[in-house]
C-alpha atoms as a PDB file:
ATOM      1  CA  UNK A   1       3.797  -4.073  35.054  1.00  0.00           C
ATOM      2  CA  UNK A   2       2.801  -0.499  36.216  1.00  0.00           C
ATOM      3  CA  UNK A   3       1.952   0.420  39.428  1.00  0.00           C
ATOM      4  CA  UNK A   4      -1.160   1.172  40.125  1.00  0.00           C
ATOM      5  CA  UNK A   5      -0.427   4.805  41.271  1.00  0.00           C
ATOM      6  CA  UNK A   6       1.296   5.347  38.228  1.00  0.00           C
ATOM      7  CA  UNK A   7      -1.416   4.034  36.077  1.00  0.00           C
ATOM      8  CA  UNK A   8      -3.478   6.754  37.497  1.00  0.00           C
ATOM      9  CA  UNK A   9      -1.112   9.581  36.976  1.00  0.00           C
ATOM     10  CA  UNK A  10      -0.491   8.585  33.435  1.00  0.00           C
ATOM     11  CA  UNK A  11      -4.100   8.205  32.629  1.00  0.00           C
ATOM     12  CA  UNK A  12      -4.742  12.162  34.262  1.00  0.00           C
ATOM     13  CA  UNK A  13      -1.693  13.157  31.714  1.00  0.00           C
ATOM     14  CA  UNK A  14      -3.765  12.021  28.947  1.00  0.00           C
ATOM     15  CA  UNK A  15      -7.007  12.849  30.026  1.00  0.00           C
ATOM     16  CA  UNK A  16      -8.236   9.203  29.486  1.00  0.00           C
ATOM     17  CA  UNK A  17     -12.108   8.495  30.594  1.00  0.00           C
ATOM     18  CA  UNK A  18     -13.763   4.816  30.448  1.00  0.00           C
ATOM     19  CA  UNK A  19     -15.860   4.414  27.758  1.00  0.00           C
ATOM     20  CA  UNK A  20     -19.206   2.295  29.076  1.00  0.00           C
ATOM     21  CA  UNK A  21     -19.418   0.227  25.935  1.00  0.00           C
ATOM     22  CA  UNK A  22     -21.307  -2.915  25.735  1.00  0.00           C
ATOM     23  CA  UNK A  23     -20.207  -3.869  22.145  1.00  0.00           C
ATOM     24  CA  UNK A  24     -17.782  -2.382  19.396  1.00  0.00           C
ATOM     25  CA  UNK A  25     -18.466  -3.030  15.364  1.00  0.00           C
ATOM     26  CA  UNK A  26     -15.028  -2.474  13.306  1.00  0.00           C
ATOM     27  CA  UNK A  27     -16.340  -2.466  10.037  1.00  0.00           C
ATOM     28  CA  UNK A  28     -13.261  -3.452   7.829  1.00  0.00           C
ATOM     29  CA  UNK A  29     -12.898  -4.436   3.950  1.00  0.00           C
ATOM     30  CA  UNK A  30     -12.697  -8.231   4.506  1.00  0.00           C
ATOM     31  CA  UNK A  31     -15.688  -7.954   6.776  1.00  0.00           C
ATOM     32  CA  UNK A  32     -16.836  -6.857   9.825  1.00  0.00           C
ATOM     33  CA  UNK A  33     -15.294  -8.002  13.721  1.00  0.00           C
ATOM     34  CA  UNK A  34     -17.239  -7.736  16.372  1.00  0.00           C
ATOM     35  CA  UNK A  35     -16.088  -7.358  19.967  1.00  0.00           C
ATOM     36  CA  UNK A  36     -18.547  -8.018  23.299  1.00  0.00           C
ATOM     37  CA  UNK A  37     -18.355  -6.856  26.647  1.00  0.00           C
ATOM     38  CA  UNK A  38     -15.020  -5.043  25.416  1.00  0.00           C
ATOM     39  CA  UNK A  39     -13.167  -2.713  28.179  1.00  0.00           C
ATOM     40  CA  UNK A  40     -12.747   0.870  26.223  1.00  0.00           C
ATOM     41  CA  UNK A  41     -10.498   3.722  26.990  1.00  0.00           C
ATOM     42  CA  UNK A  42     -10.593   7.286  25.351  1.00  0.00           C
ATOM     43  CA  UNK A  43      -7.813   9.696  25.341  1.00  0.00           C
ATOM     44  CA  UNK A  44      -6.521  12.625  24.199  1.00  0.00           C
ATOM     45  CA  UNK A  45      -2.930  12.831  22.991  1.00  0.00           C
ATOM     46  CA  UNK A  46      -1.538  16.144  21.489  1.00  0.00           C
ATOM     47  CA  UNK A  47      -5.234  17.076  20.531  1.00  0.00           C
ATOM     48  CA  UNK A  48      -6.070  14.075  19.047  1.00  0.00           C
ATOM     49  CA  UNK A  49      -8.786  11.490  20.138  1.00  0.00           C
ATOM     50  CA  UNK A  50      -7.529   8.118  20.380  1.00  0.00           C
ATOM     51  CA  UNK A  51      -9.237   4.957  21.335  1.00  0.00           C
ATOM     52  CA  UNK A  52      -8.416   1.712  23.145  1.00  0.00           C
ATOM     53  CA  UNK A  53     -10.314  -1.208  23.062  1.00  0.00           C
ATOM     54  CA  UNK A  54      -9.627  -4.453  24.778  1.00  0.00           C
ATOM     55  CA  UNK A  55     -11.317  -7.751  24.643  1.00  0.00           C
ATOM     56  CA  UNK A  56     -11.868 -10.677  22.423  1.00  0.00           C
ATOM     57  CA  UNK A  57     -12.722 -10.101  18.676  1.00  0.00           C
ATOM     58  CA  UNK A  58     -14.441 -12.375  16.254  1.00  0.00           C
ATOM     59  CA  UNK A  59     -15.809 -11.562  13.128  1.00  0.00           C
ATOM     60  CA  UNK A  60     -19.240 -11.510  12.400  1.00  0.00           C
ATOM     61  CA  UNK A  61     -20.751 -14.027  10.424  1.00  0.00           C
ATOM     62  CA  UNK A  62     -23.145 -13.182   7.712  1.00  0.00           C
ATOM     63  CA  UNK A  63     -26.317 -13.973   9.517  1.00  0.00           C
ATOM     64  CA  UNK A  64     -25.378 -11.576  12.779  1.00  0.00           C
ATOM     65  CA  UNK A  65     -24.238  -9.164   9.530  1.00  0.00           C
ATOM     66  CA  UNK A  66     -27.658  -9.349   7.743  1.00  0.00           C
ATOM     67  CA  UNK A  67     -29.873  -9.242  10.968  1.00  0.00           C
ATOM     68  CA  UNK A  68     -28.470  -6.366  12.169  1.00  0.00           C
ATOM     69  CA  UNK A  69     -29.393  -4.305   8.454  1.00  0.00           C
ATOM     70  CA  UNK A  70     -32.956  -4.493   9.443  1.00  0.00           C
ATOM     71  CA  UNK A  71     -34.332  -1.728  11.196  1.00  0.00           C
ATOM     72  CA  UNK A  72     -36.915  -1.883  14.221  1.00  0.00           C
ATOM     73  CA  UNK A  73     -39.138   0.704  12.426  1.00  0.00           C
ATOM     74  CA  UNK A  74     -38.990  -2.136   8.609  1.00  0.00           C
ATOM     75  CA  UNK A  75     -39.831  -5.066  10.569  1.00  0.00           C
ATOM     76  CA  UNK A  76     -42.357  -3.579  13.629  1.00  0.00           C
ATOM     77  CA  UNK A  77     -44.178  -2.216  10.018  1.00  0.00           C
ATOM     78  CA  UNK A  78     -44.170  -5.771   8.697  1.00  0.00           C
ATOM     79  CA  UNK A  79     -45.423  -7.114  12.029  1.00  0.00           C
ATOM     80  CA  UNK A  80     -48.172  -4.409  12.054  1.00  0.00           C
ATOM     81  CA  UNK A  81     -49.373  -4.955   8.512  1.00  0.00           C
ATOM     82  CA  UNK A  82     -49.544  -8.477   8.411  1.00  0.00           C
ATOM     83  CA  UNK A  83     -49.941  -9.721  12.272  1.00  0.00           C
ATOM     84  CA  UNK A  84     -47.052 -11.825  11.763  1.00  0.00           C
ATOM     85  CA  UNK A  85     -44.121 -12.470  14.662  1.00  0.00           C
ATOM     86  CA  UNK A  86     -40.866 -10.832  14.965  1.00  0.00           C
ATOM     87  CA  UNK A  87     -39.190 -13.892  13.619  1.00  0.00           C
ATOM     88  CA  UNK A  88     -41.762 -13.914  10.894  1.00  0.00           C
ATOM     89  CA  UNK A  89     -40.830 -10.528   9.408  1.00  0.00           C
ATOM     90  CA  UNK A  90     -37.161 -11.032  10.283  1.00  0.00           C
ATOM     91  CA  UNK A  91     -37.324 -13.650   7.855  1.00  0.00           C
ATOM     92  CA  UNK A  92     -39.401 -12.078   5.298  1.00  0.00           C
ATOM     93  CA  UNK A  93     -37.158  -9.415   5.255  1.00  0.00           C
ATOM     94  CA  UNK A  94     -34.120 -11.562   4.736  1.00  0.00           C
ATOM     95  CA  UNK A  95     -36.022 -12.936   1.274  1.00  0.00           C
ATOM     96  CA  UNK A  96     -37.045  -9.769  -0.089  1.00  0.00           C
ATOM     97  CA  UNK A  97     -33.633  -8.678   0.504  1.00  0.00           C
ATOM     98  CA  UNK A  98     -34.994  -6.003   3.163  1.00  0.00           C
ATOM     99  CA  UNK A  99     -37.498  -4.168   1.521  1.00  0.00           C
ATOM    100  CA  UNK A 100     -40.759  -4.038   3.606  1.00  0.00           C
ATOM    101  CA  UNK A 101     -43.437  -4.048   0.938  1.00  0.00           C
ATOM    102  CA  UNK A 102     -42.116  -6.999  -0.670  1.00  0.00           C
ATOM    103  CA  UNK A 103     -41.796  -8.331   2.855  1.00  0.00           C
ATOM    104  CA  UNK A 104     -45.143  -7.776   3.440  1.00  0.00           C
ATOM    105  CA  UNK A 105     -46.550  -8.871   0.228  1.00  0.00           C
ATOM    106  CA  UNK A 106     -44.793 -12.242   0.713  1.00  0.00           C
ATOM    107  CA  UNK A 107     -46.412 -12.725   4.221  1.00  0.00           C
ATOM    108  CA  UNK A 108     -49.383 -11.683   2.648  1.00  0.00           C
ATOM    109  CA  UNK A 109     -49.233 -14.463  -0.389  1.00  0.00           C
ATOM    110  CA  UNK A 110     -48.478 -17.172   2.281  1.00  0.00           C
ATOM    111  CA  UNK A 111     -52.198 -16.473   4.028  1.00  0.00           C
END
């Protein structure tokens, strides 16, 4: 294990800064991993950005995946048009494979 001294030192050479990350999304071909809370370091080696990220990765699972497509603006416009809940349109927009009018329409049917 380094020193702590050193650490610093080597981290000046590279001209590494903290990243204040709260979550990182590595969006891969088998799927996408997901990691929380992770610790992230940029540097700069021989003019090129390079990035370290530390903590525990799982990959998402389809729900977290398809959740995540909607946009606040689709599903605050499907709570707006049809007084439903966030949950609601969430929903809605999961069946009508996120398209807002069809969302909407849906909701609409169900009154």
């Amino acid at each position: 294990m380094m020193n702590p001294r050193e650490m610093r030192r080597l981290m000046r050479q590279l001209k590494a800064q903290e990243i204040d990350a709260y979550q990182v999304i590595i969006k891969a071909r088998d799927g996408d991993y997901v990691i929380d809370n992770p610790q992230v370091m940029a540097m700069e080696i021989q003019g090129q950005k390079m990035l370290q990220v530390v903590g525990e990765m799982k990959k998402m699972d389809t729900e977290e995946k398809e959740e995540e497509t909607f946009n606040e603006e689709d599903i605050q416009l499907v709570m707006q048009q049809t007084g439903c809940t966030e949950e609601e349109a969430i929903n809605a927009l999961k069946e009508a494979n996120g398209e807002p009018a069809e969302a909407i329409i849906s909701i609409m049917s169900r009154k």
